[in-house]
C-alpha atoms as a PDB file:
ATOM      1  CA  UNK A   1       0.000   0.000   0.000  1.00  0.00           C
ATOM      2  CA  UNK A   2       1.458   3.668  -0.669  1.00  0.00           C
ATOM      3  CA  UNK A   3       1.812   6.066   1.990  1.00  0.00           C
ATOM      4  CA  UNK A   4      -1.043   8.527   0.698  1.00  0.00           C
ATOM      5  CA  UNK A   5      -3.062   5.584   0.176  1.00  0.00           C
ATOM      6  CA  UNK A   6      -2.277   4.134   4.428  1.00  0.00           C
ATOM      7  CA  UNK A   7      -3.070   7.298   5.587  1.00  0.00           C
ATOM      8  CA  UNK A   8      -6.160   8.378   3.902  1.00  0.00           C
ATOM      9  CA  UNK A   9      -7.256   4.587   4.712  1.00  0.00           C
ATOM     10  CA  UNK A  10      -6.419   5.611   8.251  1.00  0.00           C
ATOM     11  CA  UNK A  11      -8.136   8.948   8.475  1.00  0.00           C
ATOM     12  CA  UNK A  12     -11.298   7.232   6.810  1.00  0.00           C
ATOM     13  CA  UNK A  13     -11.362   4.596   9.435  1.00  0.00           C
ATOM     14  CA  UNK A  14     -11.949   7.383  12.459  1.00  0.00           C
ATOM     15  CA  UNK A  15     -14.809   8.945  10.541  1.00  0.00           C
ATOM     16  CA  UNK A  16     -16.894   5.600   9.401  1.00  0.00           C
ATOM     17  CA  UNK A  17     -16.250   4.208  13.042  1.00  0.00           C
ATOM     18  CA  UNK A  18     -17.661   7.836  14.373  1.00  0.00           C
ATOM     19  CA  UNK A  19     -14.439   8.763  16.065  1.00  0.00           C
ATOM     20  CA  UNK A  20     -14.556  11.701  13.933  1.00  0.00           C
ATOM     21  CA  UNK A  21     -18.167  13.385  13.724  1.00  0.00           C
ATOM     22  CA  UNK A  22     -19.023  15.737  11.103  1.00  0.00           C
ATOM     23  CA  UNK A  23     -17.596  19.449  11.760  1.00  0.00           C
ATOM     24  CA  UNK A  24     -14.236  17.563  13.356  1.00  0.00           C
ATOM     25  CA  UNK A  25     -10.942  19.421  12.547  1.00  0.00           C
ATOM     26  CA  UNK A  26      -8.406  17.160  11.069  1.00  0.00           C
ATOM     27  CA  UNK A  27      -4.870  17.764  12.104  1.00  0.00           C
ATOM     28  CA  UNK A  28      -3.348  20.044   9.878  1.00  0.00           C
ATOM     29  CA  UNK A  29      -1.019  19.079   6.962  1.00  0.00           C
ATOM     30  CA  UNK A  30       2.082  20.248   8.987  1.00  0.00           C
ATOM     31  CA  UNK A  31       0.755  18.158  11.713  1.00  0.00           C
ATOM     32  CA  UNK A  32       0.541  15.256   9.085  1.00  0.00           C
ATOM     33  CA  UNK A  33       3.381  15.508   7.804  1.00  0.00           C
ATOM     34  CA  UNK A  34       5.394  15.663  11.333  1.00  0.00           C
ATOM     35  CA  UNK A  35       3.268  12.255  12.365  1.00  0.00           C
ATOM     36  CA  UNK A  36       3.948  10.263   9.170  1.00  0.00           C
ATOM     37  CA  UNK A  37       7.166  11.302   8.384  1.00  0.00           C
ATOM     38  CA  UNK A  38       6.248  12.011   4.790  1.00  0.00           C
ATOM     39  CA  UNK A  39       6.483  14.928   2.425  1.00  0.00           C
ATOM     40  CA  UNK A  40       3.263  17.370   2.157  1.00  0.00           C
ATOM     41  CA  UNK A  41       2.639  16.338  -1.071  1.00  0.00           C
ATOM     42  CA  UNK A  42       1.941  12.862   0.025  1.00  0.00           C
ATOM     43  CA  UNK A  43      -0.408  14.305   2.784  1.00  0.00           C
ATOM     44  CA  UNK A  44      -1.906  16.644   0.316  1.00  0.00           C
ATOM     45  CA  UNK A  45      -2.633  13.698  -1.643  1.00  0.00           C
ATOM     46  CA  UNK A  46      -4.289  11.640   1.003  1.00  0.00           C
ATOM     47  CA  UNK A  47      -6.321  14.627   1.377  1.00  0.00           C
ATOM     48  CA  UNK A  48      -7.789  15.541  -2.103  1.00  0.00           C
ATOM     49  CA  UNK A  49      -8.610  11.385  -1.980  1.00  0.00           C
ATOM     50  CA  UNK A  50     -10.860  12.177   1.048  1.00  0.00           C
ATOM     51  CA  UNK A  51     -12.597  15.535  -0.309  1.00  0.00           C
ATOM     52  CA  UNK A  52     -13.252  13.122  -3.578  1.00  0.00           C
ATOM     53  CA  UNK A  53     -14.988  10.537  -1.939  1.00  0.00           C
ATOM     54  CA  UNK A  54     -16.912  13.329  -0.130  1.00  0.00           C
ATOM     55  CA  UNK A  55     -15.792  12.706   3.866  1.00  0.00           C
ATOM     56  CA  UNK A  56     -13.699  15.709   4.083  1.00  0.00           C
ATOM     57  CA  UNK A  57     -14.586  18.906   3.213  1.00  0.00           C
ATOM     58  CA  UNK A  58     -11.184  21.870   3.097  1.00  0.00           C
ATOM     59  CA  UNK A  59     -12.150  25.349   3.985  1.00  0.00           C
ATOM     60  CA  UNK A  60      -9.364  27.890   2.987  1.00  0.00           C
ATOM     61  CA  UNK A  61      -7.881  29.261   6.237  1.00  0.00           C
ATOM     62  CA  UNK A  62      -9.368  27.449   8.526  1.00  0.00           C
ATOM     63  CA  UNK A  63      -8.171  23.379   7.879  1.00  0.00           C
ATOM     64  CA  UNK A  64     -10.157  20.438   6.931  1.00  0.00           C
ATOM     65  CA  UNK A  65     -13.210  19.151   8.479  1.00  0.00           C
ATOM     66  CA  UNK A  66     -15.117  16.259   8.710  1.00  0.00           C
ATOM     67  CA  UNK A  67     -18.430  16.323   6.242  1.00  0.00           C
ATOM     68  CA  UNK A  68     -21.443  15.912   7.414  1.00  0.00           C
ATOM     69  CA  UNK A  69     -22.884  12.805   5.132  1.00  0.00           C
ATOM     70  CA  UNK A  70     -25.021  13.387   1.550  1.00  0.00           C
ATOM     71  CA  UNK A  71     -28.379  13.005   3.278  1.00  0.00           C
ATOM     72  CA  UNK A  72     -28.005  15.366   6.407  1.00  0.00           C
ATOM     73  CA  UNK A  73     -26.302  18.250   3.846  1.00  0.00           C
ATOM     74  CA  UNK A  74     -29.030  18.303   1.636  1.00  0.00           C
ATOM     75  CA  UNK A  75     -31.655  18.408   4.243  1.00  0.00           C
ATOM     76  CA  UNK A  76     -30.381  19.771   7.692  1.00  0.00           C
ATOM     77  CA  UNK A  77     -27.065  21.545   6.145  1.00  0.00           C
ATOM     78  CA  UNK A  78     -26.320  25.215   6.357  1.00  0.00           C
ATOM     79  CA  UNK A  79     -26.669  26.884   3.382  1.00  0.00           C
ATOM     80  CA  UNK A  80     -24.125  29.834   1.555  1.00  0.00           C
ATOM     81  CA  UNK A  81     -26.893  32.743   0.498  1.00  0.00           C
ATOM     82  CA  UNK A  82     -24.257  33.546  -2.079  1.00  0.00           C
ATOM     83  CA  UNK A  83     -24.839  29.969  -3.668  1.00  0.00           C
ATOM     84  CA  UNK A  84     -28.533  30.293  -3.365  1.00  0.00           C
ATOM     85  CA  UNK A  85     -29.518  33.519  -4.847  1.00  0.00           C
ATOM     86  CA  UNK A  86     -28.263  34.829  -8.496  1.00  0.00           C
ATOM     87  CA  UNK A  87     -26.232  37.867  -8.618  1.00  0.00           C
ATOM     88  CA  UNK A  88     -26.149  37.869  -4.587  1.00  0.00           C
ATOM     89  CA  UNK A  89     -24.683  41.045  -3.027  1.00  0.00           C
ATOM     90  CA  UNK A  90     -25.454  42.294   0.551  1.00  0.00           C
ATOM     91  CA  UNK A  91     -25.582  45.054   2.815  1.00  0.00           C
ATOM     92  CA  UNK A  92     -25.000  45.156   6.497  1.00  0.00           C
ATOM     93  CA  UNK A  93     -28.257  47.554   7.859  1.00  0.00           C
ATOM     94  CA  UNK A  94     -27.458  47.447  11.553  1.00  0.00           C
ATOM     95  CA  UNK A  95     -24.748  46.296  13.952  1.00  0.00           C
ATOM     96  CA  UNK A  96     -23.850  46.024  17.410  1.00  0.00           C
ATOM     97  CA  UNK A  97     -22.506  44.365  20.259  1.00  0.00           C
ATOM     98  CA  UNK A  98     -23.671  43.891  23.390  1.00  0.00           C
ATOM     99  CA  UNK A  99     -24.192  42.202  26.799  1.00  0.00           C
ATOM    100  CA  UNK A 100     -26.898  39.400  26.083  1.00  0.00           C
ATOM    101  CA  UNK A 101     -30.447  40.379  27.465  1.00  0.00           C
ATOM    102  CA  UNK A 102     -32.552  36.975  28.568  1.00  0.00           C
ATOM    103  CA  UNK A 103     -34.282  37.065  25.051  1.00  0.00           C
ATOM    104  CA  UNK A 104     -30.499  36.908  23.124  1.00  0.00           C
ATOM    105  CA  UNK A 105     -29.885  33.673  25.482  1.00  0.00           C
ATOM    106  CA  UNK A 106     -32.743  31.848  25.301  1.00  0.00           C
ATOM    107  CA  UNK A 107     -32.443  32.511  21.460  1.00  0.00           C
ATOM    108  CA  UNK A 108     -29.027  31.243  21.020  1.00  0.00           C
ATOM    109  CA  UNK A 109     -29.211  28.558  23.676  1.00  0.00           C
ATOM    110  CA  UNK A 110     -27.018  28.488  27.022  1.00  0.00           C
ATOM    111  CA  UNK A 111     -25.206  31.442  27.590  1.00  0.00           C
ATOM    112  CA  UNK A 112     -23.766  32.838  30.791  1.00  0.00           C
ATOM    113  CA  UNK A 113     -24.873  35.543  32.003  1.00  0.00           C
ATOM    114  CA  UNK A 114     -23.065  38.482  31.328  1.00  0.00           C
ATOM    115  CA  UNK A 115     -21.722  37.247  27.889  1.00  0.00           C
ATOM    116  CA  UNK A 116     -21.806  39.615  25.539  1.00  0.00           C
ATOM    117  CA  UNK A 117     -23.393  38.658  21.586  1.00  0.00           C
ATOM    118  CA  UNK A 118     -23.060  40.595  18.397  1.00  0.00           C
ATOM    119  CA  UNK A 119     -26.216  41.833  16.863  1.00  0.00           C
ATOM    120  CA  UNK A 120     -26.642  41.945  12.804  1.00  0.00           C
ATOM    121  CA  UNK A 121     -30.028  42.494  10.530  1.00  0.00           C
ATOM    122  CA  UNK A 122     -28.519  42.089   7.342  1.00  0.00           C
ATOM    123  CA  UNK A 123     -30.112  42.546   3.421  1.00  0.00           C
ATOM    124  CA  UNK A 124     -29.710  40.114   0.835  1.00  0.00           C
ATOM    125  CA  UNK A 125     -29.899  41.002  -2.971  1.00  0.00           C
ATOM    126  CA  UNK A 126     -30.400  39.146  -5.822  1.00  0.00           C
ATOM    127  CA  UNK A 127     -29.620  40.593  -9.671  1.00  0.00           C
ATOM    128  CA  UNK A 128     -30.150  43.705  -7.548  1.00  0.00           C
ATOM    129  CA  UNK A 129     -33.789  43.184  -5.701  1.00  0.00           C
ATOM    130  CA  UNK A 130     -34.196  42.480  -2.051  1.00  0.00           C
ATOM    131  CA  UNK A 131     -34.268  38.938  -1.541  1.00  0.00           C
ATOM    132  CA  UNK A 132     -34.439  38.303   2.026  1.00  0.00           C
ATOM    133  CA  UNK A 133     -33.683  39.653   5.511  1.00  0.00           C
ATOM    134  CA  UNK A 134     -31.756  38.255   7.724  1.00  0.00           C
ATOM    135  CA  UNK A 135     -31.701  38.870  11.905  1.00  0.00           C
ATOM    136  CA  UNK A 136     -28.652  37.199  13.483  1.00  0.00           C
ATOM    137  CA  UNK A 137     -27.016  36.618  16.574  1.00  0.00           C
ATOM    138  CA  UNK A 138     -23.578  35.789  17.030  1.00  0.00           C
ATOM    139  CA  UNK A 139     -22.115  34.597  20.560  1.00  0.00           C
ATOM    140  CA  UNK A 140     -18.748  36.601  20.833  1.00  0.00           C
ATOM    141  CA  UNK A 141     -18.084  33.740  23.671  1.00  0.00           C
ATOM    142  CA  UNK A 142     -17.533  31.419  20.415  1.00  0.00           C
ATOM    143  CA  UNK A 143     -16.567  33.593  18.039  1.00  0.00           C
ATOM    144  CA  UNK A 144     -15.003  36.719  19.897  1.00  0.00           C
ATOM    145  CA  UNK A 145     -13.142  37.613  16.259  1.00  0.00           C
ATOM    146  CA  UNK A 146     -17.002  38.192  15.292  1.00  0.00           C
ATOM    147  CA  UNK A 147     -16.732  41.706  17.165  1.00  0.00           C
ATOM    148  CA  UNK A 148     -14.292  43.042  14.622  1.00  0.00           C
ATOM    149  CA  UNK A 149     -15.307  41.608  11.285  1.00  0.00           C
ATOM    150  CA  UNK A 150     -17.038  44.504   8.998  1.00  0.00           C
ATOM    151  CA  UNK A 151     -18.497  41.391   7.171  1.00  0.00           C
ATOM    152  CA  UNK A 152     -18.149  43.670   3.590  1.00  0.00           C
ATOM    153  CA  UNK A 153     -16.472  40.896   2.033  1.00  0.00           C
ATOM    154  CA  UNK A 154     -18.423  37.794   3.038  1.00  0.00           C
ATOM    155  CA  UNK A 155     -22.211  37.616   4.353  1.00  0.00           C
ATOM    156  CA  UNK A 156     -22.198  36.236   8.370  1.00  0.00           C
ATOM    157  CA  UNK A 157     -23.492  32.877   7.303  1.00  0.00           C
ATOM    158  CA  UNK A 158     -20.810  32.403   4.661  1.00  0.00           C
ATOM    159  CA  UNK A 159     -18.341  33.759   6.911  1.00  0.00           C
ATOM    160  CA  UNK A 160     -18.797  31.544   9.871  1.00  0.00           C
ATOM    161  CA  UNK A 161     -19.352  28.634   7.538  1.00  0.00           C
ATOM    162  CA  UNK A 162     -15.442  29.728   6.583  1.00  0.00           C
ATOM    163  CA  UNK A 163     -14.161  29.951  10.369  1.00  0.00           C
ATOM    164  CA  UNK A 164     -16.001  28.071  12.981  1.00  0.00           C
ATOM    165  CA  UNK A 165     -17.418  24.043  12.015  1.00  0.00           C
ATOM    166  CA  UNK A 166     -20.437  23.009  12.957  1.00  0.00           C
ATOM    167  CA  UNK A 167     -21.306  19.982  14.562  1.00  0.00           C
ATOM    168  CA  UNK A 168     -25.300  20.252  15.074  1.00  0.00           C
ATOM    169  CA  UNK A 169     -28.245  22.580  13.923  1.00  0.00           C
ATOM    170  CA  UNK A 170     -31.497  22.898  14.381  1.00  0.00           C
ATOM    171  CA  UNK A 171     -34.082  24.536  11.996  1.00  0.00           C
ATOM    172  CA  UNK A 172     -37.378  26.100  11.957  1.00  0.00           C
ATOM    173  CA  UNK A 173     -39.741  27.091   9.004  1.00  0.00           C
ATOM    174  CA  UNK A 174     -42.486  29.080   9.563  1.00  0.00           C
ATOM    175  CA  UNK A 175     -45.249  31.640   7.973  1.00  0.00           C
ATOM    176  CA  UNK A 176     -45.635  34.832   9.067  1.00  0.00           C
ATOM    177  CA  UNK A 177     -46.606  38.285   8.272  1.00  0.00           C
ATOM    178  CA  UNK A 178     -44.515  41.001   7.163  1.00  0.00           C
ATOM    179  CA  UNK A 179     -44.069  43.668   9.945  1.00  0.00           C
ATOM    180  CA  UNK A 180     -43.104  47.341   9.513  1.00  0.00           C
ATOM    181  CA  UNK A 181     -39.004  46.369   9.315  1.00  0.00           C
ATOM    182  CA  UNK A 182     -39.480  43.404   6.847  1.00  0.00           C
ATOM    183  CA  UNK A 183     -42.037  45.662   4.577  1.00  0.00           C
ATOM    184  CA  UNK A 184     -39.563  48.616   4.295  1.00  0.00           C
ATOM    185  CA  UNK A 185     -36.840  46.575   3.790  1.00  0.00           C
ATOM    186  CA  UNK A 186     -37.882  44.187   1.212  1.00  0.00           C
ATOM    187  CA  UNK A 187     -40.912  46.059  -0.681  1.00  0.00           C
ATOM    188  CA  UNK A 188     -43.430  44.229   0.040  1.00  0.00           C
ATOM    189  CA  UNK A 189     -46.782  45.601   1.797  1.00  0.00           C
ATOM    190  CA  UNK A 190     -47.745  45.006   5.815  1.00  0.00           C
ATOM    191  CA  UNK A 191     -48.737  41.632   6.786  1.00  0.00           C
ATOM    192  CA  UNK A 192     -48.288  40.414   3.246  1.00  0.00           C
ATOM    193  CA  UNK A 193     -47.140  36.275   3.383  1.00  0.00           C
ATOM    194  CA  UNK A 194     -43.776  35.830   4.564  1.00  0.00           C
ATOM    195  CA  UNK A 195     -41.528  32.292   5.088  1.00  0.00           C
ATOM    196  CA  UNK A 196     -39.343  32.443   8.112  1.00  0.00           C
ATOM    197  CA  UNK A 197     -36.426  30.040   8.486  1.00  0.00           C
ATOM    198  CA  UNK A 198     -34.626  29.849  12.110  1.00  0.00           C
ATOM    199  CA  UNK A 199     -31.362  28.536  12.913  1.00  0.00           C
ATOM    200  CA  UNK A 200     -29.325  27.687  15.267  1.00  0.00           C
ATOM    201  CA  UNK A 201     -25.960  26.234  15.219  1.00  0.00           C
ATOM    202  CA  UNK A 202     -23.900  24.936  17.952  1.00  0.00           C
ATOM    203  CA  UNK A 203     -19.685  23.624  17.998  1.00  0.00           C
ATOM    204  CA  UNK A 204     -20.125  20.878  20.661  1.00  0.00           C
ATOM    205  CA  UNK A 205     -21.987  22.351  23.443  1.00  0.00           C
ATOM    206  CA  UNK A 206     -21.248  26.049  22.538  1.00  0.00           C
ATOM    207  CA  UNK A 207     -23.980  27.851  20.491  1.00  0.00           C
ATOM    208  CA  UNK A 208     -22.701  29.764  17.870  1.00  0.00           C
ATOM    209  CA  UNK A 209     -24.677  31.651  16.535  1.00  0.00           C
ATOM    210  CA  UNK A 210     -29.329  31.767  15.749  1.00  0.00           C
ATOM    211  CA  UNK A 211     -30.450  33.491  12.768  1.00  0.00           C
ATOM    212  CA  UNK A 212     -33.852  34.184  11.590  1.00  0.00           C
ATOM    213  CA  UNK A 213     -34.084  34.988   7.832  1.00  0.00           C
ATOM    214  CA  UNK A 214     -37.203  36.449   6.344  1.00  0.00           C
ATOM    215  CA  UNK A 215     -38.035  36.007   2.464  1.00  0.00           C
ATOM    216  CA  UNK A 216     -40.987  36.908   0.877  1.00  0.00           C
ATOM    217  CA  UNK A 217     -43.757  34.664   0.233  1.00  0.00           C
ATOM    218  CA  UNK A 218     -43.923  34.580  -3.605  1.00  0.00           C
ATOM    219  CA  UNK A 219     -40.161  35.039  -3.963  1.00  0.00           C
ATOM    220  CA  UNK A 220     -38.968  31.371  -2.348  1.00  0.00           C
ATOM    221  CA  UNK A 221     -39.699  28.040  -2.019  1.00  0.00           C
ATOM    222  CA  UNK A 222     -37.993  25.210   0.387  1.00  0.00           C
ATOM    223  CA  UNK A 223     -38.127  21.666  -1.181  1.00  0.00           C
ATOM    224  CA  UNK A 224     -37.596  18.549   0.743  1.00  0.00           C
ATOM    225  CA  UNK A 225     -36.908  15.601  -2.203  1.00  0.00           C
ATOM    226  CA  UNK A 226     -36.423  11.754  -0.190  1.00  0.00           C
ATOM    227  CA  UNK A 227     -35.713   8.757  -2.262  1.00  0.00           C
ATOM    228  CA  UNK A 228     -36.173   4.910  -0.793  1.00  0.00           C
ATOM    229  CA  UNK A 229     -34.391   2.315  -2.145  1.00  0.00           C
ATOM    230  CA  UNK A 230     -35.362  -0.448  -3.059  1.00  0.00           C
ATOM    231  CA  UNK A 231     -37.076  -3.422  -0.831  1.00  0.00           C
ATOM    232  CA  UNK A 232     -35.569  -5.789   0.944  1.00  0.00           C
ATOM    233  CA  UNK A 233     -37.202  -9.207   1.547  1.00  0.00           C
END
């Protein structure tokens, strides 16, 4: 057996046996490299064999990661607005950190007292019309590099997708009327049909972060496709 070939065979064994979950950091290449005793191309190798077969997933500057399997992706996964909506561009409407109140924890999930959160409501365009609205909350206990971050460059979801793994979330779809915020923001009239999809992510036991993102009625769709195979007898 080669060397890329032992340890991708290795790393593969941790995640089907569940020693690695999905969101799981892999040791880094240097790390790899220093515990093999082979060159990084080898590692690198091993690596790109794993992304392939679709149990690793690499995010630039932040390592690779365990993927979460096919089925839970599609269905529980946490999507990148930029991959969902044409011509996506954003703009961050308001911002601003502070100590949680007892509505930011019980929204997030456990958080101490006293922690402080960062507060976003954030528009999303498509080919140059409002699209959605999104309401987040970031714990700067998980992510204190959150508190800095002008988010210009990257959207919050896509951002955090790109620094902090997950490891479980938990979603919410719901209808609702447009209030006075969602109206203005998006063009659409008071009370006119909304869908609402909540979020929350944790890393472990930590929350990371709850959003709540708004889209017009008429404007999006969620579609849940399951396949059986065939019957056993």
């Amino acid at each position: 057996m080669t060397r890329h070939a032992a340890i991708r065979q290795q790393i593969e064994g941790l995640i089907l046996s569940g020693a690695l979950k999905p969101g799981d950091r892999l040791p880094s290449e240097q790390e790899l490299v220093a515990a093999h005793g082979v060159a990084r191309m080898t590692v690198s190798r091993a690596l790109a064999d794993l992304v392939a077969a679709g149990l690793v997933v690499r995010r630039r500057k932040a390592g690779s990661f365990v993927a979460a399997p096919p089925s839970e992706e599609k269905l529980l996964g946490v999507p990148d607005m930029r991959e969902m909506l044409p011509g996506h561009s954003h703009a961050v409407l308001k911002r601003a950190v502070r100590v949680a109140s007892a509505a930011d924890r019980a929204r997030l999930g456990v958080v101490p007292k006293g922690a402080r959160v960062l507060a976003l409501l954030v528009r999303h365009d498509s080919e140059g019309r409002a699209a959605a609205l999104e309401d987040r909350l970031i714990s700067l206990e998980a992510v204190p590099e959150a508190a800095e971050e002008p988010f210009a460059a990257l959207p919050p979801g896509t951002w955090l997708l790109h620094r902090v793994p997950w490891t479980e979330a938990e979603h919410r779809i719901r209808a609702a009327g447009a209030d006075a915020v969602v109206a203005s923001t998006l063009g659409m009239g008071l009370e006119e049909a909304c869908l609402v999809m909540e979020r929350r992510t944790w890393r472990g036991d930590q929350p990371v972060t709850a959003a709540r993102i708004t889209w017009p009625g008429d404007r999006h769709a969620v579609t849940v496709r399951s396949v059986r195979g065939p019957l056993r007898g």
